[in-house]
C-alpha atoms as a PDB file:
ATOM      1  CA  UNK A   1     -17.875   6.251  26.134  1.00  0.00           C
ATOM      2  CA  UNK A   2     -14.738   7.756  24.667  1.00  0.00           C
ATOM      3  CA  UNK A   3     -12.410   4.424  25.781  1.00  0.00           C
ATOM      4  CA  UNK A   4     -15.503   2.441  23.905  1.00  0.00           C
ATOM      5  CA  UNK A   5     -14.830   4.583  20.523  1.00  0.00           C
ATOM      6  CA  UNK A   6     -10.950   4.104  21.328  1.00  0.00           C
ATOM      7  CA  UNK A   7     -11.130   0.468  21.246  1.00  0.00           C
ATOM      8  CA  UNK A   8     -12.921   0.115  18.245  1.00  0.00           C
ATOM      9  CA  UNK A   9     -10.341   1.788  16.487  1.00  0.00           C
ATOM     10  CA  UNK A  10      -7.792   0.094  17.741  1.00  0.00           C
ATOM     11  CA  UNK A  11      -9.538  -3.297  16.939  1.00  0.00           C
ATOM     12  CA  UNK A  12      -9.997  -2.379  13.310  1.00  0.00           C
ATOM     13  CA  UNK A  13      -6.522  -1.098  12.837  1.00  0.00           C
ATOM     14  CA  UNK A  14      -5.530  -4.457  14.605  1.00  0.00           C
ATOM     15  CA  UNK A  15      -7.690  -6.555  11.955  1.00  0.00           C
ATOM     16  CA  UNK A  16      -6.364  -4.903   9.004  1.00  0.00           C
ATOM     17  CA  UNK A  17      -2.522  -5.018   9.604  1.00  0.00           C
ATOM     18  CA  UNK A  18      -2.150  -8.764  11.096  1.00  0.00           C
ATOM     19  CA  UNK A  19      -3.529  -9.663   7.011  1.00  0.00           C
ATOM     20  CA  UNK A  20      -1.632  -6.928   5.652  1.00  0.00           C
ATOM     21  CA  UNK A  21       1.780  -7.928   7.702  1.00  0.00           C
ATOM     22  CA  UNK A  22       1.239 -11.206   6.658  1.00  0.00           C
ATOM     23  CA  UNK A  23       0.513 -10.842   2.959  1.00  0.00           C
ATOM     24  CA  UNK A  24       3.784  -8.600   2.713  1.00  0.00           C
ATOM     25  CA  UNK A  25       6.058 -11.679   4.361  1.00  0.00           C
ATOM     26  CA  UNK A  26       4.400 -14.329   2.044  1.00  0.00           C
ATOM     27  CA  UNK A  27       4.674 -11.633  -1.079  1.00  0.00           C
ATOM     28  CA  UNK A  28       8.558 -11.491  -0.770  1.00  0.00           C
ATOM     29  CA  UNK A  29       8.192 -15.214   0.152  1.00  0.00           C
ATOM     30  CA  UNK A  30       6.429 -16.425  -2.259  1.00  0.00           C
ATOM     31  CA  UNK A  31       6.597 -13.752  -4.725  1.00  0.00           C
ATOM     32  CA  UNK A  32      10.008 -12.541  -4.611  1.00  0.00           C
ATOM     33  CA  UNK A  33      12.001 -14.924  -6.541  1.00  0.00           C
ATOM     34  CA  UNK A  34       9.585 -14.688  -9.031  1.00  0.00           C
ATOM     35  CA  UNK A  35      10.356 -10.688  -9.383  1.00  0.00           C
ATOM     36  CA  UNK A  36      13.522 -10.383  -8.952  1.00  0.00           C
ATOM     37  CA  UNK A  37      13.977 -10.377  -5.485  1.00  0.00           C
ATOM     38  CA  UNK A  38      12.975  -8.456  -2.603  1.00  0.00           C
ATOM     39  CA  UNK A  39      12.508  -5.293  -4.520  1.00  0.00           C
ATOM     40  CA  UNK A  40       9.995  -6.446  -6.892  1.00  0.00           C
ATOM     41  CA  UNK A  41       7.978  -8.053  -4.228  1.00  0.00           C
ATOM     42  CA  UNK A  42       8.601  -4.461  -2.718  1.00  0.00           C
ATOM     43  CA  UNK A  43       6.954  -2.704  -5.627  1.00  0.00           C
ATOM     44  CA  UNK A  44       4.263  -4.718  -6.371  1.00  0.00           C
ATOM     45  CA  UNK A  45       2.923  -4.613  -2.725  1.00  0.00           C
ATOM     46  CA  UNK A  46       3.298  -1.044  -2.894  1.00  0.00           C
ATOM     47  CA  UNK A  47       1.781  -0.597  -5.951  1.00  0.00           C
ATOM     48  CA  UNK A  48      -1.118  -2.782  -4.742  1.00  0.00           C
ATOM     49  CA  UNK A  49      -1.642  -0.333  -1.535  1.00  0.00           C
ATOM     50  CA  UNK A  50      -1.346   2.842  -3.709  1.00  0.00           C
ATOM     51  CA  UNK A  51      -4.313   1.336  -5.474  1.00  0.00           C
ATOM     52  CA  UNK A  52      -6.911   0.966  -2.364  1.00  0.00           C
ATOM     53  CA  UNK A  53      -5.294   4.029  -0.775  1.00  0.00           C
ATOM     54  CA  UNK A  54      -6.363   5.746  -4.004  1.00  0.00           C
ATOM     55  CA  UNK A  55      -9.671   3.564  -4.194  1.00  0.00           C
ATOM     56  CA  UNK A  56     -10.112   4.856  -0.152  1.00  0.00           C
ATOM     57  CA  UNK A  57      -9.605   8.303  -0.819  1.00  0.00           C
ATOM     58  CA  UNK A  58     -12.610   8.593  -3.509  1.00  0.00           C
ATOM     59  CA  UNK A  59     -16.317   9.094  -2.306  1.00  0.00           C
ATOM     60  CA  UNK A  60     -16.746   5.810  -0.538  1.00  0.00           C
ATOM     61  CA  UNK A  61     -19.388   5.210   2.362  1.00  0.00           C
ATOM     62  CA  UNK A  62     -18.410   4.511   6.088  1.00  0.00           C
ATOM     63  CA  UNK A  63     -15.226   5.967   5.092  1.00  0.00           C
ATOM     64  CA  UNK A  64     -13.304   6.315   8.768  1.00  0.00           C
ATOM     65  CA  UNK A  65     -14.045   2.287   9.638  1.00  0.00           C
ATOM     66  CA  UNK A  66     -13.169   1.687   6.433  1.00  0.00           C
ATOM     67  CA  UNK A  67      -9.701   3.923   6.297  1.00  0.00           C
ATOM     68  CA  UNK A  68      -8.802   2.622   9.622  1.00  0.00           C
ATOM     69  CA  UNK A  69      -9.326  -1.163   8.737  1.00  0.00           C
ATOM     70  CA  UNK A  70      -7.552  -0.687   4.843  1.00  0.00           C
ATOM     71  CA  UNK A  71      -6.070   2.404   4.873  1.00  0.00           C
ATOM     72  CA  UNK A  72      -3.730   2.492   8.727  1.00  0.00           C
ATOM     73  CA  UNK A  73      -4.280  -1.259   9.570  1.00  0.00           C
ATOM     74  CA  UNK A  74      -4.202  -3.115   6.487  1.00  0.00           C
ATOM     75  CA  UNK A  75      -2.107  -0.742   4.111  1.00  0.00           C
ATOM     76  CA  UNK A  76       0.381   0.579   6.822  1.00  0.00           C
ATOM     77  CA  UNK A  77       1.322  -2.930   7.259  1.00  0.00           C
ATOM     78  CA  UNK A  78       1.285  -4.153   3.333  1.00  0.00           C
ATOM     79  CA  UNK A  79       3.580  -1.608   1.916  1.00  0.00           C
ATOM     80  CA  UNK A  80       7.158  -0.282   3.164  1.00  0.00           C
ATOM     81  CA  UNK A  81       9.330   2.822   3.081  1.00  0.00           C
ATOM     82  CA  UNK A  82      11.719   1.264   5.120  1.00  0.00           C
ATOM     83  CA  UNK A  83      12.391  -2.046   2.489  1.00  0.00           C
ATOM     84  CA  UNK A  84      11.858   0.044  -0.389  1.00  0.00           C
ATOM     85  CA  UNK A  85      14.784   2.490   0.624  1.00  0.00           C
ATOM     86  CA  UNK A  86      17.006  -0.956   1.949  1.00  0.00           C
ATOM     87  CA  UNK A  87      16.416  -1.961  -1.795  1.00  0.00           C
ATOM     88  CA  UNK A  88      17.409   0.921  -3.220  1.00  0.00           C
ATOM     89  CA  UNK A  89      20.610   1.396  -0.704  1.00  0.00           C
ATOM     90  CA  UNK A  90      21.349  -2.398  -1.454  1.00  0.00           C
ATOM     91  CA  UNK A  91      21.645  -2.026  -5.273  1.00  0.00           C
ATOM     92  CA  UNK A  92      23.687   1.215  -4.822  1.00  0.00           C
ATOM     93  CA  UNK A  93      26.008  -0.732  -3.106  1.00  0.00           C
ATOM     94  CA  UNK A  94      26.344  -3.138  -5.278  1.00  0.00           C
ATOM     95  CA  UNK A  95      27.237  -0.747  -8.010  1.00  0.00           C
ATOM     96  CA  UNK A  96      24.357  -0.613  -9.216  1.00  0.00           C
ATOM     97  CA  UNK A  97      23.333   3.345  -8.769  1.00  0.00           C
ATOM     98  CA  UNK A  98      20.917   3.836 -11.676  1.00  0.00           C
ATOM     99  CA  UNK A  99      19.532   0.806 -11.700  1.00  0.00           C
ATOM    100  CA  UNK A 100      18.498   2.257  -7.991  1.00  0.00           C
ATOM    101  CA  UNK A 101      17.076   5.345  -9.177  1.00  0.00           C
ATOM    102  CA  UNK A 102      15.058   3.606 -11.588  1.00  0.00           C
ATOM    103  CA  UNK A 103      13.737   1.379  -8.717  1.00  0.00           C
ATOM    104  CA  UNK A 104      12.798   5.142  -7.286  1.00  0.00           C
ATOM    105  CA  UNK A 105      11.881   6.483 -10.551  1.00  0.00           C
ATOM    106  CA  UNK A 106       9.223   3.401 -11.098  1.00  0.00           C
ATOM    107  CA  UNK A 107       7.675   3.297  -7.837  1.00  0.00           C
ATOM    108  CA  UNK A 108       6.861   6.762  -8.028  1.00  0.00           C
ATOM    109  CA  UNK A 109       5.477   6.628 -11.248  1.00  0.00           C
ATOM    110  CA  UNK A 110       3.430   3.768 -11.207  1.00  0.00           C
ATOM    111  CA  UNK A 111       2.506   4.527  -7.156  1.00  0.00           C
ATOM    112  CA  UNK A 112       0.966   7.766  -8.506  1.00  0.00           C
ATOM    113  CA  UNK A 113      -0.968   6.061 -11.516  1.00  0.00           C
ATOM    114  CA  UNK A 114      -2.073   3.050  -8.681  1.00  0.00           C
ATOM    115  CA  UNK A 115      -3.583   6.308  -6.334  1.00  0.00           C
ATOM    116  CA  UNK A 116      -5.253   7.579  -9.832  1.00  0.00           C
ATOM    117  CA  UNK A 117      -7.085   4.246 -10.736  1.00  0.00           C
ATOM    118  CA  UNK A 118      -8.018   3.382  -7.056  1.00  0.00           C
ATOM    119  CA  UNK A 119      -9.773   7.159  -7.126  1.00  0.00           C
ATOM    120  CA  UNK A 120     -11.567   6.747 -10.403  1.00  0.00           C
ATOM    121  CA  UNK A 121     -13.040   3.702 -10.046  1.00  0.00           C
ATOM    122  CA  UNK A 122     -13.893   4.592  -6.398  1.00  0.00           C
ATOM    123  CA  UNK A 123     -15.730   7.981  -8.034  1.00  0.00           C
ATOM    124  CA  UNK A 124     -17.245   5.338 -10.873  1.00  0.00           C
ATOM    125  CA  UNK A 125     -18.775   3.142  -7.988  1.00  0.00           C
ATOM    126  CA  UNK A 126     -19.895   5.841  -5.093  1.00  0.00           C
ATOM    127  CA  UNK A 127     -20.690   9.013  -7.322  1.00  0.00           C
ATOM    128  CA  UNK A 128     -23.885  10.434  -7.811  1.00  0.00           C
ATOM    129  CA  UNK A 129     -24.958  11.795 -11.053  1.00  0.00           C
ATOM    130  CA  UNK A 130     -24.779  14.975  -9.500  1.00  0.00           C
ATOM    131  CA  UNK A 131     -21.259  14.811  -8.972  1.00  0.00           C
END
């Protein structure tokens, strides 16, 4: 019974991050040139994950199916650390120091506002009056 559960969560994590893998190549694909480069497509995919990470952690029902399909499968695989940190080493190198903690600087900022809209409207949709 437990292997059963096991595999369901592995199959949802699955079917969230093959879309969110592949929405992240075609963003700095696609998207990139368009932005500035890698780091923009880098921000806006992160910004765009802080939002339905926010949006998941409000009052939403069938929350675990739902954090395991967005949240770990899909999200884990949309947004990066790893490039967002390459991006920032990159411009450093190039000379280009505050123009990397402003790359830093923004992404926090507007990650943080992202997480706050995602919440509200989730609380706006799944609330009860109560609430």
């Amino acid at each position: 019974r437990r292997l059963r559960f096991e595999l369901r969560e592995l199959l949802l994590v699955a079917a969230g991050g093959v879309p969110g893998a592949l929405l992240r190549w075609q963003a700095s694909v696609q998207l990139g040139p368009w932005l500035g480069g890698s780091a923009g497509a880098d921000l806006l995919v992160n910004l765009v994950g802080s939002f339905i990470l926010g949006f998941l952690a409000g009052p939403i029902p069938r929350r675990t199916s739902l954090v395991l399909l967005l949240g770990i499968g899909f999200c884990g695989c949309l947004t990066t650390f790893s490039s967002w940190i390459l991006d920032v080493a990159r411009l450093i190198q190039a000379g280009r120091p505050a123009w990397g903690l402003l790359l830093i600087a923004v992404s926090l900022m507007l990650g943080l506002l992202c997480v706050a809209a995602g919440r509200a409207l989730s609380r706006s949709l799944f609330s009860s009056p109560q609430d």
